[in-house]
PDB file of N, CA and C in Angstrom:
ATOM      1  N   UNK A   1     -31.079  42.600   0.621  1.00  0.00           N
ATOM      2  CA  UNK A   1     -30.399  43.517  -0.255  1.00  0.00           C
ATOM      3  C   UNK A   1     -31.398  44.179  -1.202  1.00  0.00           C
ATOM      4  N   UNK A   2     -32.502  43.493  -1.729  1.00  0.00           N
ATOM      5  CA  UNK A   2     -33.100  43.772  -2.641  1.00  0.00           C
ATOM      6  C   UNK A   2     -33.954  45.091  -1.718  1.00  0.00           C
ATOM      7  N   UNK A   3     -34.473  45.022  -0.803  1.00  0.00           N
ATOM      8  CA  UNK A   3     -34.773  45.617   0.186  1.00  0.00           C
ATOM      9  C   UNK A   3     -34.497  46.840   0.199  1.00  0.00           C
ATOM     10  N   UNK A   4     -33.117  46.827   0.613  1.00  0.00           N
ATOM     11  CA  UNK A   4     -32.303  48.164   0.873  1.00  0.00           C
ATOM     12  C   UNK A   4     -32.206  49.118  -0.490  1.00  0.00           C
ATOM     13  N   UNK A   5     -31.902  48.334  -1.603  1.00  0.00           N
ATOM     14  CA  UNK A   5     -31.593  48.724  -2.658  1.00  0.00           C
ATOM     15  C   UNK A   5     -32.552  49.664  -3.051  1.00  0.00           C
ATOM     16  N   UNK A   6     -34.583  49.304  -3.072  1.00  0.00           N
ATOM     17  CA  UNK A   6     -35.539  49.899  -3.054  1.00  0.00           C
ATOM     18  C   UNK A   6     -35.591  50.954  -2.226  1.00  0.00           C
ATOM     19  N   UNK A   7     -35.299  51.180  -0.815  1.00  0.00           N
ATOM     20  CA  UNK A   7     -35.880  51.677  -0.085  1.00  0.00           C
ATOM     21  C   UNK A   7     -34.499  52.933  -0.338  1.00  0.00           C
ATOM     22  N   UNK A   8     -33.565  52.713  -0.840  1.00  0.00           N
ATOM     23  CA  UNK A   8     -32.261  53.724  -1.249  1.00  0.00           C
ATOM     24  C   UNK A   8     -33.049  54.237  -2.743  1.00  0.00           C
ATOM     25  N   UNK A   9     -33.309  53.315  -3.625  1.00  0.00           N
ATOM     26  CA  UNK A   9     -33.880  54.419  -5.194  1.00  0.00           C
ATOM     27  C   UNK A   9     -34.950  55.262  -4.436  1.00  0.00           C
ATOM     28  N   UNK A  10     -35.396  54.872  -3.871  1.00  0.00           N
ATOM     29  CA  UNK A  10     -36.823  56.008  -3.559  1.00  0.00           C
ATOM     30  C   UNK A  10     -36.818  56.649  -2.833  1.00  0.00           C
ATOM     31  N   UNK A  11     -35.860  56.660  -2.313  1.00  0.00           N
ATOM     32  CA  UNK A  11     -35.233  57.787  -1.436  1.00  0.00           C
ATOM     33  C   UNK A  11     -34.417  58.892  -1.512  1.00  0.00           C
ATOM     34  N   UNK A  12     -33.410  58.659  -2.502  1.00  0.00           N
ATOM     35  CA  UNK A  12     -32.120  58.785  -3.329  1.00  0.00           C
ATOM     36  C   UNK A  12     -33.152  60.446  -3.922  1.00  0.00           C
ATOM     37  N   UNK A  13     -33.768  60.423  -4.353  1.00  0.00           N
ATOM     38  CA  UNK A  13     -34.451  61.560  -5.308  1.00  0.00           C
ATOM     39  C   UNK A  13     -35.101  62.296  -4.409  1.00  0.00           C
ATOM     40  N   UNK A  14     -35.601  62.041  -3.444  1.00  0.00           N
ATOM     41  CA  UNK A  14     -36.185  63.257  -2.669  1.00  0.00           C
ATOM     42  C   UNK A  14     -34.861  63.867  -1.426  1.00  0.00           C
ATOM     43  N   UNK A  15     -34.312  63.227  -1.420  1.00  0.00           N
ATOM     44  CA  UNK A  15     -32.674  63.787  -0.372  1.00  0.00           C
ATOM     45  C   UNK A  15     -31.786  64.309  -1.551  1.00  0.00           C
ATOM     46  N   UNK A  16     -32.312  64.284  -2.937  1.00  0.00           N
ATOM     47  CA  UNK A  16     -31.272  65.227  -3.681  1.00  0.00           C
ATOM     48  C   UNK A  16     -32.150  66.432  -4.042  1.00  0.00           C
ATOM     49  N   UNK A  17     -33.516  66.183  -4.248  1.00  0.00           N
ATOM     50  CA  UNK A  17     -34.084  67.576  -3.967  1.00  0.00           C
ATOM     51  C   UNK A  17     -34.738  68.565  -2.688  1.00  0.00           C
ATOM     52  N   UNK A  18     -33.920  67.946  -1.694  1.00  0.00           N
ATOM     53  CA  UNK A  18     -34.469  68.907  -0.520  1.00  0.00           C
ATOM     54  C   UNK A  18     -33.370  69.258   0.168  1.00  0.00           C
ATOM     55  N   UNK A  19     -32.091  70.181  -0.652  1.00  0.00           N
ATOM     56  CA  UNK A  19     -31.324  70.492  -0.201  1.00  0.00           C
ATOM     57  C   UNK A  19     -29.984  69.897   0.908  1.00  0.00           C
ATOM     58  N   UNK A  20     -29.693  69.223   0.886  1.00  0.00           N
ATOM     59  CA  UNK A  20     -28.878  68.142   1.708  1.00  0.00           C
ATOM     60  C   UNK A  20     -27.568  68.336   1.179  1.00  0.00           C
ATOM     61  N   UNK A  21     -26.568  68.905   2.159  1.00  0.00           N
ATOM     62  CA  UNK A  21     -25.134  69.246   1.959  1.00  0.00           C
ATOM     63  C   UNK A  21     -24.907  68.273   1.131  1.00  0.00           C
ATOM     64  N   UNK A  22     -24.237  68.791  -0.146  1.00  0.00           N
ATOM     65  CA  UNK A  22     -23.270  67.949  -1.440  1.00  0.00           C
ATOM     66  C   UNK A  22     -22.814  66.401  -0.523  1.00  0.00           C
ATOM     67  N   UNK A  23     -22.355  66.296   0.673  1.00  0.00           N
ATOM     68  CA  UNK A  23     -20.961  65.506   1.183  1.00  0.00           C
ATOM     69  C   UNK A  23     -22.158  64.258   1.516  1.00  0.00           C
ATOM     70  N   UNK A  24     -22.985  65.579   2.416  1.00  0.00           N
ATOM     71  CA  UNK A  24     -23.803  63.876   3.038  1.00  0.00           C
ATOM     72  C   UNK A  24     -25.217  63.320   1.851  1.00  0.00           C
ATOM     73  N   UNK A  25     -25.265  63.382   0.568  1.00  0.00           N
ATOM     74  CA  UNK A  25     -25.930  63.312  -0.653  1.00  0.00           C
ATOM     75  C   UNK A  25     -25.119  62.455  -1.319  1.00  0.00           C
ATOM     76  N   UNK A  26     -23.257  62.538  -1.082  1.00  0.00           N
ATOM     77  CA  UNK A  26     -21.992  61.750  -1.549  1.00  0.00           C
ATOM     78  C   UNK A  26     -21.950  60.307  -1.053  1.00  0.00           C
ATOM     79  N   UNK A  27     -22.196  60.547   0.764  1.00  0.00           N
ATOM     80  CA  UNK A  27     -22.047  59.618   0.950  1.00  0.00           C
ATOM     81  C   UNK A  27     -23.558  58.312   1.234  1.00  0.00           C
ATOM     82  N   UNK A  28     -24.671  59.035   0.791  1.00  0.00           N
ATOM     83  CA  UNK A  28     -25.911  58.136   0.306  1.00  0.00           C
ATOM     84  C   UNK A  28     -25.632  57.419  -0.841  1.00  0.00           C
ATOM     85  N   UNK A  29     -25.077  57.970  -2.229  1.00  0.00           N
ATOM     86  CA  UNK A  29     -25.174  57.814  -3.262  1.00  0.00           C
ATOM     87  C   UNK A  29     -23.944  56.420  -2.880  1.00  0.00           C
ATOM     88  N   UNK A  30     -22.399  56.703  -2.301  1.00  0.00           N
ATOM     89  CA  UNK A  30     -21.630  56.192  -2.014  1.00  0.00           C
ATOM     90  C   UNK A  30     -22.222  54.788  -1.664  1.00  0.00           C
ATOM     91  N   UNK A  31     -23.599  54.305  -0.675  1.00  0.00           N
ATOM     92  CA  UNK A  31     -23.549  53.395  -0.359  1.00  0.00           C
ATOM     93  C   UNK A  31     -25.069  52.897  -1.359  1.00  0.00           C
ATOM     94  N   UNK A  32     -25.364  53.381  -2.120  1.00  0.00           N
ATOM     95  CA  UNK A  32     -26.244  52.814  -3.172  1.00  0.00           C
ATOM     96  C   UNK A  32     -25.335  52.252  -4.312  1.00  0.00           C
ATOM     97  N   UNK A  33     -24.638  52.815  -4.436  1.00  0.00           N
ATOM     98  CA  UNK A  33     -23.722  52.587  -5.603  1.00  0.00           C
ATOM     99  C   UNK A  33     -23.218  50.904  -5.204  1.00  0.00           C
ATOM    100  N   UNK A  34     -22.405  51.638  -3.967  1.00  0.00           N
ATOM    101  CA  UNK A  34     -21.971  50.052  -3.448  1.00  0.00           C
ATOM    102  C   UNK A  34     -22.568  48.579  -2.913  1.00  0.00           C
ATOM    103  N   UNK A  35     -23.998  49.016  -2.991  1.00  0.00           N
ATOM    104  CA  UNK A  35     -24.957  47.914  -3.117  1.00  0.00           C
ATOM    105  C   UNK A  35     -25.678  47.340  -3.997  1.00  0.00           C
ATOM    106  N   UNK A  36     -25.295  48.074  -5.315  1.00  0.00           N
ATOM    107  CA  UNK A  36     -25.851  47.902  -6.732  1.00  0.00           C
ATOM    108  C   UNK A  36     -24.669  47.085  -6.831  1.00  0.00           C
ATOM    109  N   UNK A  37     -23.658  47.356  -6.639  1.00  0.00           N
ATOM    110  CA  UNK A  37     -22.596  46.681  -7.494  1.00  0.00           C
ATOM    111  C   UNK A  37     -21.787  45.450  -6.602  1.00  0.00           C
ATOM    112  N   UNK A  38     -22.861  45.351  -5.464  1.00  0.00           N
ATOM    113  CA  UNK A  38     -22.363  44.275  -4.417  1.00  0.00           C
ATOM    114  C   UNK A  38     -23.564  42.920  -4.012  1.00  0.00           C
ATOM    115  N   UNK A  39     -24.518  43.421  -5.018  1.00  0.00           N
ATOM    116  CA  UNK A  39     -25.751  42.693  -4.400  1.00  0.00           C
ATOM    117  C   UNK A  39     -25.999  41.381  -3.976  1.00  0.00           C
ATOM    118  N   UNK A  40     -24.887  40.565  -4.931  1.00  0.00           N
ATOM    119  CA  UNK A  40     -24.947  38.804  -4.806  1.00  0.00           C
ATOM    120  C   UNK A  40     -24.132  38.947  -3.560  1.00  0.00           C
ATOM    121  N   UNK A  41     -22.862  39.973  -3.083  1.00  0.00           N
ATOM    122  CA  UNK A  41     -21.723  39.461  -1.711  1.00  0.00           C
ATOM    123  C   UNK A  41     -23.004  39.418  -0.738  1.00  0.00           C
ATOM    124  N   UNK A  42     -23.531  39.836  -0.066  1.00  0.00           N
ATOM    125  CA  UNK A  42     -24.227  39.968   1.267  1.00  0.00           C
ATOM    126  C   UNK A  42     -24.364  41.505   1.404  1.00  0.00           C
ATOM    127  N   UNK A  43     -24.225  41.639   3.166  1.00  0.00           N
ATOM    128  CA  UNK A  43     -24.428  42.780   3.727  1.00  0.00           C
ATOM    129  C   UNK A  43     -23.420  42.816   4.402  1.00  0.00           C
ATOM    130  N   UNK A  44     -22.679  41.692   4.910  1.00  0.00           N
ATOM    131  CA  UNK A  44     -21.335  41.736   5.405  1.00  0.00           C
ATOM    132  C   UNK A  44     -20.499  42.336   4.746  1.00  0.00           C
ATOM    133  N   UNK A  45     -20.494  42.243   3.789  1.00  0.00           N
ATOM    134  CA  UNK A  45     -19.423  42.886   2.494  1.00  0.00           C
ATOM    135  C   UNK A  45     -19.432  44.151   2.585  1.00  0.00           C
ATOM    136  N   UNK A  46     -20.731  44.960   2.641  1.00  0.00           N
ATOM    137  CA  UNK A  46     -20.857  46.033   2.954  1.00  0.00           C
ATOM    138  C   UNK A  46     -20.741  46.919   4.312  1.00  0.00           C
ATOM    139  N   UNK A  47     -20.693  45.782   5.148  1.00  0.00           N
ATOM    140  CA  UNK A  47     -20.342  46.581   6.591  1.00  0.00           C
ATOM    141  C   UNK A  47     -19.314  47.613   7.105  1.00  0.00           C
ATOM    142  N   UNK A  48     -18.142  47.664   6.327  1.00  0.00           N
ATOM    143  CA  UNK A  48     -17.196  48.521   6.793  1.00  0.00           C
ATOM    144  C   UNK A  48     -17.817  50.111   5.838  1.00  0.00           C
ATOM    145  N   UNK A  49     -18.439  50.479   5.083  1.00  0.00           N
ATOM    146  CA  UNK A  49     -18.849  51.194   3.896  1.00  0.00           C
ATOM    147  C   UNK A  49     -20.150  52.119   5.245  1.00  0.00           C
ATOM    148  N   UNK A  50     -20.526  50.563   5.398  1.00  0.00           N
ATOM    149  CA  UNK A  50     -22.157  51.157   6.129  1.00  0.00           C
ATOM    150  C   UNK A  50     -21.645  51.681   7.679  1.00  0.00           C
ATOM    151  N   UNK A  51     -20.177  51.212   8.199  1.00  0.00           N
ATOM    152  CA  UNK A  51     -20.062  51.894   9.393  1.00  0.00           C
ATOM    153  C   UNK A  51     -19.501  53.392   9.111  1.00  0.00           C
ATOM    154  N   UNK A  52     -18.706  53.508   7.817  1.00  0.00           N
ATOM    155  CA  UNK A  52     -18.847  55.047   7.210  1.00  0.00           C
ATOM    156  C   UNK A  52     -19.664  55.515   7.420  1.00  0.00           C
ATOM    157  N   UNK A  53     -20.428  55.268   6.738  1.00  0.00           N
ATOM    158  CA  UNK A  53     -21.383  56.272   6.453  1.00  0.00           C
ATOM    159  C   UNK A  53     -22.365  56.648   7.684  1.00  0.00           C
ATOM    160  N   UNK A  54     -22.235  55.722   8.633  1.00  0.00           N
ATOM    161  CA  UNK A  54     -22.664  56.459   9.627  1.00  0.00           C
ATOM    162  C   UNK A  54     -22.237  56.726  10.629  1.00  0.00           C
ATOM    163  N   UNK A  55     -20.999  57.076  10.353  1.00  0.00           N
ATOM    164  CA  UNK A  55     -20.335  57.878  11.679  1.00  0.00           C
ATOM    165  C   UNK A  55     -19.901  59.394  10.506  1.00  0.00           C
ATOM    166  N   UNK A  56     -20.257  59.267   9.525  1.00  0.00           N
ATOM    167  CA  UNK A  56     -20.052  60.375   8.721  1.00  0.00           C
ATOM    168  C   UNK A  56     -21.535  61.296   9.306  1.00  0.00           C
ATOM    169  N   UNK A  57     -22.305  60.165   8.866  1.00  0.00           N
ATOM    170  CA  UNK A  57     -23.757  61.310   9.664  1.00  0.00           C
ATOM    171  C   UNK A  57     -23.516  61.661  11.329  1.00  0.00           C
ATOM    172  N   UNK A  58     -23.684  60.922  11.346  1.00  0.00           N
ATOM    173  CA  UNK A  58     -23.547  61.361  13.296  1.00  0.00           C
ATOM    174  C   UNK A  58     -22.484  62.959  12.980  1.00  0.00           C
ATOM    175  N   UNK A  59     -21.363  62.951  12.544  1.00  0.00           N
ATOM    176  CA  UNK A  59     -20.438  63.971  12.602  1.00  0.00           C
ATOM    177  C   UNK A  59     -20.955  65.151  11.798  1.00  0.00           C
ATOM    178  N   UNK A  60     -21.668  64.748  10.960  1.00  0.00           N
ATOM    179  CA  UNK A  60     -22.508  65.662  10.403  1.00  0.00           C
ATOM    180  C   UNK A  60     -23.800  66.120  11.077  1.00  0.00           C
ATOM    181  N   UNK A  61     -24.375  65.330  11.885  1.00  0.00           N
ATOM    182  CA  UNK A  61     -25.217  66.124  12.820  1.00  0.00           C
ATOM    183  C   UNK A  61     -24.745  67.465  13.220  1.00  0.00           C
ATOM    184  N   UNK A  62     -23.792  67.410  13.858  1.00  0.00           N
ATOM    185  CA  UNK A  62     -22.807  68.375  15.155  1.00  0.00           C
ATOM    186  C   UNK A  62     -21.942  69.441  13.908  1.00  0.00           C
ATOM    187  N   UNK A  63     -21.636  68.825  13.031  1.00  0.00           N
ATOM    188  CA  UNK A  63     -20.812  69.518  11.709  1.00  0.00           C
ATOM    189  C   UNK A  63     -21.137  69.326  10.398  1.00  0.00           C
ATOM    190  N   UNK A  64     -22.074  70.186  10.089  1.00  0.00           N
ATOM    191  CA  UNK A  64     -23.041  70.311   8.530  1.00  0.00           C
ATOM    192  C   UNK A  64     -22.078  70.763   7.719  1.00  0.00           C
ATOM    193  N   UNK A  65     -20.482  71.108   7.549  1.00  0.00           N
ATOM    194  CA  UNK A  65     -19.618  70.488   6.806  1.00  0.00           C
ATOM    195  C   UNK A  65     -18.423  69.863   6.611  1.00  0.00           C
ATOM    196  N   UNK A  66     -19.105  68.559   7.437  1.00  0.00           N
ATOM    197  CA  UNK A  66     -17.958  67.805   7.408  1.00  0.00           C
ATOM    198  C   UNK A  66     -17.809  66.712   6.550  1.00  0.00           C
ATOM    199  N   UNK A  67     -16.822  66.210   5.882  1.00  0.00           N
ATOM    200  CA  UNK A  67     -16.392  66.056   4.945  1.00  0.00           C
ATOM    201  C   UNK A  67     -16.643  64.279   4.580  1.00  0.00           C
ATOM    202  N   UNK A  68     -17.364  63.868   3.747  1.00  0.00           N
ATOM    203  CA  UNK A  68     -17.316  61.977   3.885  1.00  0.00           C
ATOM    204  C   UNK A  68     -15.983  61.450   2.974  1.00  0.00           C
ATOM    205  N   UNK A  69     -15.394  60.454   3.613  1.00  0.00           N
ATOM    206  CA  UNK A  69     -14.555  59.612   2.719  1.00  0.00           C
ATOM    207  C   UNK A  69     -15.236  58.495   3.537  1.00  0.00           C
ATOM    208  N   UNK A  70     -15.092  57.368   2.142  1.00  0.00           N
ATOM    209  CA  UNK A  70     -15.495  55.737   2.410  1.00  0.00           C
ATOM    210  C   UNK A  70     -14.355  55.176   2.754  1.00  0.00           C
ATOM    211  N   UNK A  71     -14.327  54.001   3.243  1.00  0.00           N
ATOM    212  CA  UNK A  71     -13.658  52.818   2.913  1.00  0.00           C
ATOM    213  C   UNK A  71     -13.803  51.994   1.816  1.00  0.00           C
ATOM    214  N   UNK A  72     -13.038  51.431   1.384  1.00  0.00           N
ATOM    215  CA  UNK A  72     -13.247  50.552  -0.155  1.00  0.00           C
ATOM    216  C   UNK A  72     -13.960  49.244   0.344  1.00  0.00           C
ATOM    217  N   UNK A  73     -14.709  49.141   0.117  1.00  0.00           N
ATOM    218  CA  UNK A  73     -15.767  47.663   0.970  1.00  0.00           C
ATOM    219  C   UNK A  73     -14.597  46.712  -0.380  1.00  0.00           C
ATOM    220  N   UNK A  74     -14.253  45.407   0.048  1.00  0.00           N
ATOM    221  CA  UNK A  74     -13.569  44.062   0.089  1.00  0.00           C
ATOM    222  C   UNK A  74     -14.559  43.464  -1.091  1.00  0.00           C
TER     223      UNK A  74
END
């Protein structure tokens, strides 16, 4: 977790300044957020969040505006 968490802050700032549709910038932030505030559950906890978010990208490959909603990770 501690891991991910790093490799999301330092990332987090250069995908908000190099232009990256509002939605898929929503749903990065979406799963930083939810790993800041999940860090002691695991990664299991986060699995339904993290299969969002990437079937939000994949759909955003093919459709640069398509729209992210999460699931409420448990």
């Amino acid at each position: 977790m501690a891991t991910a968490l790093s490799v999301l802050e330092e990332t987090t700032p250069i995908l908000a300044g190099s232009n990256v549709h509002r939605n898929a910038l929503a749903a990065w932030l979406a799963f930083q957020h939810a790993l800041e505030e999940r860090r002691d559950l695991g990664a299991a906890a986060l699995a339904p969040l993290f299969a969002d978010i990437r079937l939000f990208y994949r759909r955003y490959w093919h459709v640069p505006s398509a729209e992210f909603s999460a699931a409420t990770p448990s």
